[in-house]
Structures are given as structure tokens and as C-alpha cells.
PDB file of N, CA and C in Angstrom:
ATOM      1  N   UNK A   1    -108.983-179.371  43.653  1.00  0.00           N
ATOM      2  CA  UNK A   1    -109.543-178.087  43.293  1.00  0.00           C
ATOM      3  C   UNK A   1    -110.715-177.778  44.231  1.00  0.00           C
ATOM      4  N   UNK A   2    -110.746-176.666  44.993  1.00  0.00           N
ATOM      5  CA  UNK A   2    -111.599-176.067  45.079  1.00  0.00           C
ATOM      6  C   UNK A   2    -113.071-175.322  44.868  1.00  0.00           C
ATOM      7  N   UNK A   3    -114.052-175.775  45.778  1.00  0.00           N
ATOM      8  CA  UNK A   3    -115.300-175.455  44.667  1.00  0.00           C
ATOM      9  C   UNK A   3    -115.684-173.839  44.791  1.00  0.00           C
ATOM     10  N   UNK A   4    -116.521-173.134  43.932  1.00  0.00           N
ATOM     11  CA  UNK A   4    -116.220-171.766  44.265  1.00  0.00           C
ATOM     12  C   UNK A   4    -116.893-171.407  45.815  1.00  0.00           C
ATOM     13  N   UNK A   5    -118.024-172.150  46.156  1.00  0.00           N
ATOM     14  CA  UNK A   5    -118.491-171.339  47.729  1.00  0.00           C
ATOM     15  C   UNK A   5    -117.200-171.702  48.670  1.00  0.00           C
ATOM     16  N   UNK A   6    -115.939-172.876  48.652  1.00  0.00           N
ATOM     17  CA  UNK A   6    -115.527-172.952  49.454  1.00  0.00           C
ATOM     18  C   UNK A   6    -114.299-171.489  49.275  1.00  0.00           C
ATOM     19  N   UNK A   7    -113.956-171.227  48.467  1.00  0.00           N
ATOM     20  CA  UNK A   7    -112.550-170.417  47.593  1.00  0.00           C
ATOM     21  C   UNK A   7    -113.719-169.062  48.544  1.00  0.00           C
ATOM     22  N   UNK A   8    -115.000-168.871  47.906  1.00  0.00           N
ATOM     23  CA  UNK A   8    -115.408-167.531  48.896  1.00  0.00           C
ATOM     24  C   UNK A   8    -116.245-167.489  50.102  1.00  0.00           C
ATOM     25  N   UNK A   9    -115.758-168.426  50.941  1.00  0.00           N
ATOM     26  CA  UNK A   9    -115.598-168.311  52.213  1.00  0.00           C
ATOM     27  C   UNK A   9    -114.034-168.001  53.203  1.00  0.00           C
ATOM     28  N   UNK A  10    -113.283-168.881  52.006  1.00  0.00           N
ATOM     29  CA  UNK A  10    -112.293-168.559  52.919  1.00  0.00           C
ATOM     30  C   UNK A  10    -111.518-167.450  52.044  1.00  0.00           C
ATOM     31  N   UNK A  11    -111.828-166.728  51.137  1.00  0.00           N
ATOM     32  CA  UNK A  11    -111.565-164.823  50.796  1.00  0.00           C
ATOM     33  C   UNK A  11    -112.279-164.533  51.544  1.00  0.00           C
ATOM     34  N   UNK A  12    -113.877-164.576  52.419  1.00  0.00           N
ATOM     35  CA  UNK A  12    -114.070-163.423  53.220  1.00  0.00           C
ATOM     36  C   UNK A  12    -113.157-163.323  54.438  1.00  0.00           C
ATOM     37  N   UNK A  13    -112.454-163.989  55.000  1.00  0.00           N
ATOM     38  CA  UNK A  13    -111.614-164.646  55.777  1.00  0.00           C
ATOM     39  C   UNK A  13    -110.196-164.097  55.940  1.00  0.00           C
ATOM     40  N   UNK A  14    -109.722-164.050  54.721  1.00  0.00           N
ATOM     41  CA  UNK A  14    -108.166-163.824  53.935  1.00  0.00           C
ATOM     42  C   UNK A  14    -107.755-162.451  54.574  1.00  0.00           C
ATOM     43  N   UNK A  15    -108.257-161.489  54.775  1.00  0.00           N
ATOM     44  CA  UNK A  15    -107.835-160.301  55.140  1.00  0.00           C
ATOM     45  C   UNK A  15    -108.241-159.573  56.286  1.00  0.00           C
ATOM     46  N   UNK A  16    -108.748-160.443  57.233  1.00  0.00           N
ATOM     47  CA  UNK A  16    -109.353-159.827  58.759  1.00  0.00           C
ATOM     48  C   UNK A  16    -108.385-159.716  59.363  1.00  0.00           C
ATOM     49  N   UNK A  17    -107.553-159.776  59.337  1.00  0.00           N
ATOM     50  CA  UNK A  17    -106.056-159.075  59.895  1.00  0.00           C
ATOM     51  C   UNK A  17    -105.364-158.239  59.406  1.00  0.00           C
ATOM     52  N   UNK A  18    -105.797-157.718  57.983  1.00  0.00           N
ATOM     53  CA  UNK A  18    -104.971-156.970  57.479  1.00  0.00           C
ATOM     54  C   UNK A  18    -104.615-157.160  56.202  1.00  0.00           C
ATOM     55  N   UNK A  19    -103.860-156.237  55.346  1.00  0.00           N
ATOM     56  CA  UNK A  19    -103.374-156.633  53.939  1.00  0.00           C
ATOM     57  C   UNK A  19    -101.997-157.148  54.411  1.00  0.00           C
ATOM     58  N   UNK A  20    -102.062-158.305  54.222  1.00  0.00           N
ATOM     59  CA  UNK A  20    -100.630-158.356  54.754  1.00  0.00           C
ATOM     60  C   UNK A  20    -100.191-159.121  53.697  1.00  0.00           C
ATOM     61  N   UNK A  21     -98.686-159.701  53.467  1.00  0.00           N
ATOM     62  CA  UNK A  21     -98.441-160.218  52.090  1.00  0.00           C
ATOM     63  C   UNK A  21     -98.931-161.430  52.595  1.00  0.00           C
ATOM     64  N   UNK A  22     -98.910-162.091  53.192  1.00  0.00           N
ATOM     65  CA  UNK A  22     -99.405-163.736  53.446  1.00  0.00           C
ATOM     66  C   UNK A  22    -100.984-163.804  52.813  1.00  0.00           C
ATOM     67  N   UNK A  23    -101.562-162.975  53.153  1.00  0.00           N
ATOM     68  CA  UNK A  23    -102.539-162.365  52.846  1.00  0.00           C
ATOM     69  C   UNK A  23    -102.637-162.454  51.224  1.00  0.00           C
ATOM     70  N   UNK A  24    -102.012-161.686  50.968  1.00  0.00           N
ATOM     71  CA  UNK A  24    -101.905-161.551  48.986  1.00  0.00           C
ATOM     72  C   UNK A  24    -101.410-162.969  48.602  1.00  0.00           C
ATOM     73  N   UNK A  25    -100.720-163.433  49.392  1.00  0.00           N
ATOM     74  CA  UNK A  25    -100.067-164.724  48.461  1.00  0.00           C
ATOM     75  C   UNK A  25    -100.955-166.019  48.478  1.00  0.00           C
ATOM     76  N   UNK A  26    -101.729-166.024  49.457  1.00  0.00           N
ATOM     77  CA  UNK A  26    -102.951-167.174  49.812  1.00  0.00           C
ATOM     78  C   UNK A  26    -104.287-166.368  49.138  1.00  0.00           C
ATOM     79  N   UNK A  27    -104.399-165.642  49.079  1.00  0.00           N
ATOM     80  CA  UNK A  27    -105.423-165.217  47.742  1.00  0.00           C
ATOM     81  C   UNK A  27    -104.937-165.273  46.683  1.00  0.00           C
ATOM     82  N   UNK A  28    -103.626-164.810  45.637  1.00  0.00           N
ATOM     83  CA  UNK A  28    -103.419-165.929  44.773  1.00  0.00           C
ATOM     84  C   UNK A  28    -103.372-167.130  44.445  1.00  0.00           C
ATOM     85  N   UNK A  29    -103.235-167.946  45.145  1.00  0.00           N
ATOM     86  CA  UNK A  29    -103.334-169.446  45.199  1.00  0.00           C
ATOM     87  C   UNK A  29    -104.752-169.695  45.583  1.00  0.00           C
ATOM     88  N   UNK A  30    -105.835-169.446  46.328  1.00  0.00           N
ATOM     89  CA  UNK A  30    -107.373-169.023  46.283  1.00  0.00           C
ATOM     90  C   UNK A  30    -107.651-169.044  44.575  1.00  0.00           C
ATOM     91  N   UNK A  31    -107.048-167.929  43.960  1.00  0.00           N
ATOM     92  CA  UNK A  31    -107.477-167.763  42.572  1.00  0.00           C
ATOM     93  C   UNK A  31    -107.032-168.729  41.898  1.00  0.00           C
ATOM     94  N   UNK A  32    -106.244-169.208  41.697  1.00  0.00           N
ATOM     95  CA  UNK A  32    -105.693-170.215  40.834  1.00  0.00           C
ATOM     96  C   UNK A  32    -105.969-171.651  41.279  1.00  0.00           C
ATOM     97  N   UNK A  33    -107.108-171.614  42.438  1.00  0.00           N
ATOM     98  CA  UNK A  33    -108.575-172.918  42.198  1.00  0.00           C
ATOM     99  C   UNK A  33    -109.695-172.629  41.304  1.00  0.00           C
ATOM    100  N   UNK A  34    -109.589-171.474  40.572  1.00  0.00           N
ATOM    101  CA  UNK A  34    -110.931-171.136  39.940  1.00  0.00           C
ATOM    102  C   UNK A  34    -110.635-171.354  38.452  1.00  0.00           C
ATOM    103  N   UNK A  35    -111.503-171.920  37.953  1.00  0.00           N
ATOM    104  CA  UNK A  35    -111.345-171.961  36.386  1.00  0.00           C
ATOM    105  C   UNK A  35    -111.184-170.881  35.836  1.00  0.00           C
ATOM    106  N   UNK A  36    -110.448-170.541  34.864  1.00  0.00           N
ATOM    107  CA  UNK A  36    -110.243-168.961  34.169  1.00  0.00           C
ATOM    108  C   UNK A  36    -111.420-168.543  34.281  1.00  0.00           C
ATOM    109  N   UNK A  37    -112.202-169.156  33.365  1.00  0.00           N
ATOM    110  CA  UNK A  37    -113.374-168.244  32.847  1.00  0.00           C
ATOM    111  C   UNK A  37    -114.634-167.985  34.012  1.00  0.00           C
ATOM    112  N   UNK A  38    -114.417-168.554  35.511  1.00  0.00           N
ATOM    113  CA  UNK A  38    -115.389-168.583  36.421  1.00  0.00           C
ATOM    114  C   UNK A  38    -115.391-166.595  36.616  1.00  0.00           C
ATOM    115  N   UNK A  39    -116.934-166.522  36.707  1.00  0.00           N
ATOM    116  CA  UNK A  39    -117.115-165.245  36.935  1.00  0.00           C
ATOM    117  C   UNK A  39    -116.591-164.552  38.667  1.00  0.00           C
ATOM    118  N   UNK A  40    -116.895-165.909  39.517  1.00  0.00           N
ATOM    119  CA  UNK A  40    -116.170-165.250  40.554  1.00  0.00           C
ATOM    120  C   UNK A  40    -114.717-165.037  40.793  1.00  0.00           C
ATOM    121  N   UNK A  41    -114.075-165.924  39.849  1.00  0.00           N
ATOM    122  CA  UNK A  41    -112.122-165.578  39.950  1.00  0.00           C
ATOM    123  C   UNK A  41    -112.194-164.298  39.572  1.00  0.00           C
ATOM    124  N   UNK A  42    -113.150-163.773  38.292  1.00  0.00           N
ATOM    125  CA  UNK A  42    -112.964-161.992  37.779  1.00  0.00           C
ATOM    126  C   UNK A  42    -113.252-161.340  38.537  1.00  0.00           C
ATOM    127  N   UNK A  43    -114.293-161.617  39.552  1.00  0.00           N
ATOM    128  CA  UNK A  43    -114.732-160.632  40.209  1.00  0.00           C
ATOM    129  C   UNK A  43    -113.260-160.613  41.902  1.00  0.00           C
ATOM    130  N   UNK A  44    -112.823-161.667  42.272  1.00  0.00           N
ATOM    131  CA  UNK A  44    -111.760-161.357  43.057  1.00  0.00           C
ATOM    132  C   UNK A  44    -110.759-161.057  42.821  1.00  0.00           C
ATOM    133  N   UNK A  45    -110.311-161.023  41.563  1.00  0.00           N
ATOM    134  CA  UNK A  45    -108.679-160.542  40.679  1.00  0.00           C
ATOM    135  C   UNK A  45    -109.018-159.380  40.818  1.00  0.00           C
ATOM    136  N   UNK A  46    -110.835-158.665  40.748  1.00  0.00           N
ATOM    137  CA  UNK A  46    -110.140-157.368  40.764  1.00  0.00           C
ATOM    138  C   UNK A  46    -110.333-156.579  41.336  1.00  0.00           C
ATOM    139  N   UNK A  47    -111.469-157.314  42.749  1.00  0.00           N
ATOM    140  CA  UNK A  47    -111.026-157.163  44.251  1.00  0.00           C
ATOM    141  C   UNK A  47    -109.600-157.053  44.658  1.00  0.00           C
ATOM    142  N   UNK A  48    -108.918-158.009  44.266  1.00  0.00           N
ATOM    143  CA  UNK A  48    -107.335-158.112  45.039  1.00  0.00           C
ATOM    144  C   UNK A  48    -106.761-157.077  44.534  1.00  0.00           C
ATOM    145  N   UNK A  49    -106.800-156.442  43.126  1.00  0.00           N
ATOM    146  CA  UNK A  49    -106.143-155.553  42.613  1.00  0.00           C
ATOM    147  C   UNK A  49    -106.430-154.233  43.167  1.00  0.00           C
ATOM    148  N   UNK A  50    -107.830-153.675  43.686  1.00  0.00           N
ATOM    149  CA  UNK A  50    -108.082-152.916  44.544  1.00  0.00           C
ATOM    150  C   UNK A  50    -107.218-152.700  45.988  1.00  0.00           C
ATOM    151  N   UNK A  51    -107.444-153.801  46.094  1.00  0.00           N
ATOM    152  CA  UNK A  51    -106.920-154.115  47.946  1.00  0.00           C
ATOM    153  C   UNK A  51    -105.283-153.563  47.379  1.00  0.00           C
ATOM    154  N   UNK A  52    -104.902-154.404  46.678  1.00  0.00           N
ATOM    155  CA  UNK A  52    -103.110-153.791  46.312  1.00  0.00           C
ATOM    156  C   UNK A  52    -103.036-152.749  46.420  1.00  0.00           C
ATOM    157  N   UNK A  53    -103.741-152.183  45.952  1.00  0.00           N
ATOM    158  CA  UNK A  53    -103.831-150.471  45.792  1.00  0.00           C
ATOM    159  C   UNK A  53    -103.908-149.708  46.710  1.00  0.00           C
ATOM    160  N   UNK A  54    -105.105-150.459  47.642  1.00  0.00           N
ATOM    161  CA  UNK A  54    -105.138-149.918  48.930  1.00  0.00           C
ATOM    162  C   UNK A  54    -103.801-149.772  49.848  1.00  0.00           C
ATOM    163  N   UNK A  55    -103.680-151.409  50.175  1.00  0.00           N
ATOM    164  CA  UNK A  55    -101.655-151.755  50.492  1.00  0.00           C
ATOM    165  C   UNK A  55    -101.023-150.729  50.381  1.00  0.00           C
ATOM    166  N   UNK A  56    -100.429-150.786  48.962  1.00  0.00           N
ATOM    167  CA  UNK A  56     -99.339-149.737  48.825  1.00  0.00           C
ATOM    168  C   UNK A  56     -99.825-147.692  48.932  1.00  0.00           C
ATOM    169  N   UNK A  57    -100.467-147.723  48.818  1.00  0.00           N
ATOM    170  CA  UNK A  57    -101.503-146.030  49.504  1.00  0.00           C
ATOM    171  C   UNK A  57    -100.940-146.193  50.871  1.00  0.00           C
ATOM    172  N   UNK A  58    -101.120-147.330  51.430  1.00  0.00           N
ATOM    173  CA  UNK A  58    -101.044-147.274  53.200  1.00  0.00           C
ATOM    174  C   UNK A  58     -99.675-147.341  53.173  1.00  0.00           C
ATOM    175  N   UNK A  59     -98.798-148.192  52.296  1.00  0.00           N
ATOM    176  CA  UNK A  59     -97.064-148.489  52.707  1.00  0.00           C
ATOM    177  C   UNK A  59     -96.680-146.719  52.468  1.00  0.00           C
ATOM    178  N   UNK A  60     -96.710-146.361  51.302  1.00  0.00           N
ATOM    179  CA  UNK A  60     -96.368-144.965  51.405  1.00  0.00           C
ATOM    180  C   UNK A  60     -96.741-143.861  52.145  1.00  0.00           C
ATOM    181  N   UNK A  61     -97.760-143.974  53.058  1.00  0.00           N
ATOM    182  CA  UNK A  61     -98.163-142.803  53.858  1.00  0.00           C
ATOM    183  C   UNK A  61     -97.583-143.006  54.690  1.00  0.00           C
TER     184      UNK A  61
END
């Protein structure tokens, strides 16, 4: 397991290329080093859920 400064160093990391799905799928697995109840897994679930959003805005235009 992962400790949380290492999990958010390598999310600032995760997407400097882009939303790409490799991207989404290694930030899920990022999240699922964090204990449920850690305040920073909430705060990147709903970062990532943003970014999705963003993603698919960009796939459809």
C-alpha cells in the first residue's frame, strides 16, 4: 500500500499527457491505495470525476 504523499505525487503526474484512458485506469488503481475513509481518496474521486467530464466534453466535440 501506498502512503498518501506518495499516491499524490504520482496523481500530479498521471495526466501531463493528457486524459487518456491509461491515464483513468492508473488513477483508479492510485485510488484503491487509499483507505476509504482517507480525505485525500475523496478529494481525487472527485477530481477524476471532473476530469471524466472533461474527457468525454472533448470526445464529443
Amino acid at each position: 500500500m501506498l502512503t498518501e504523499n506518495e499516491v499524490s505525487r504520482t496523481w500530479s503526474r498521471l495526466f501531463k499527457d493528457g486524459l487518456t484512458e491509461d491515464a483513468f485506469d492508473n488513477a483508479d488503481n492510485l485510488l484503491s491505495e487509499l483507505r476509504p475513509e482517507s480525505p485525500l481518496r475523496h478529494r481525487l474521486e472527485l477530481e477524476l470525476g471532473e476530469l471524466r467530464k472533461m474527457h468525454l466534453s472533448q470526445a464529443k466535440a
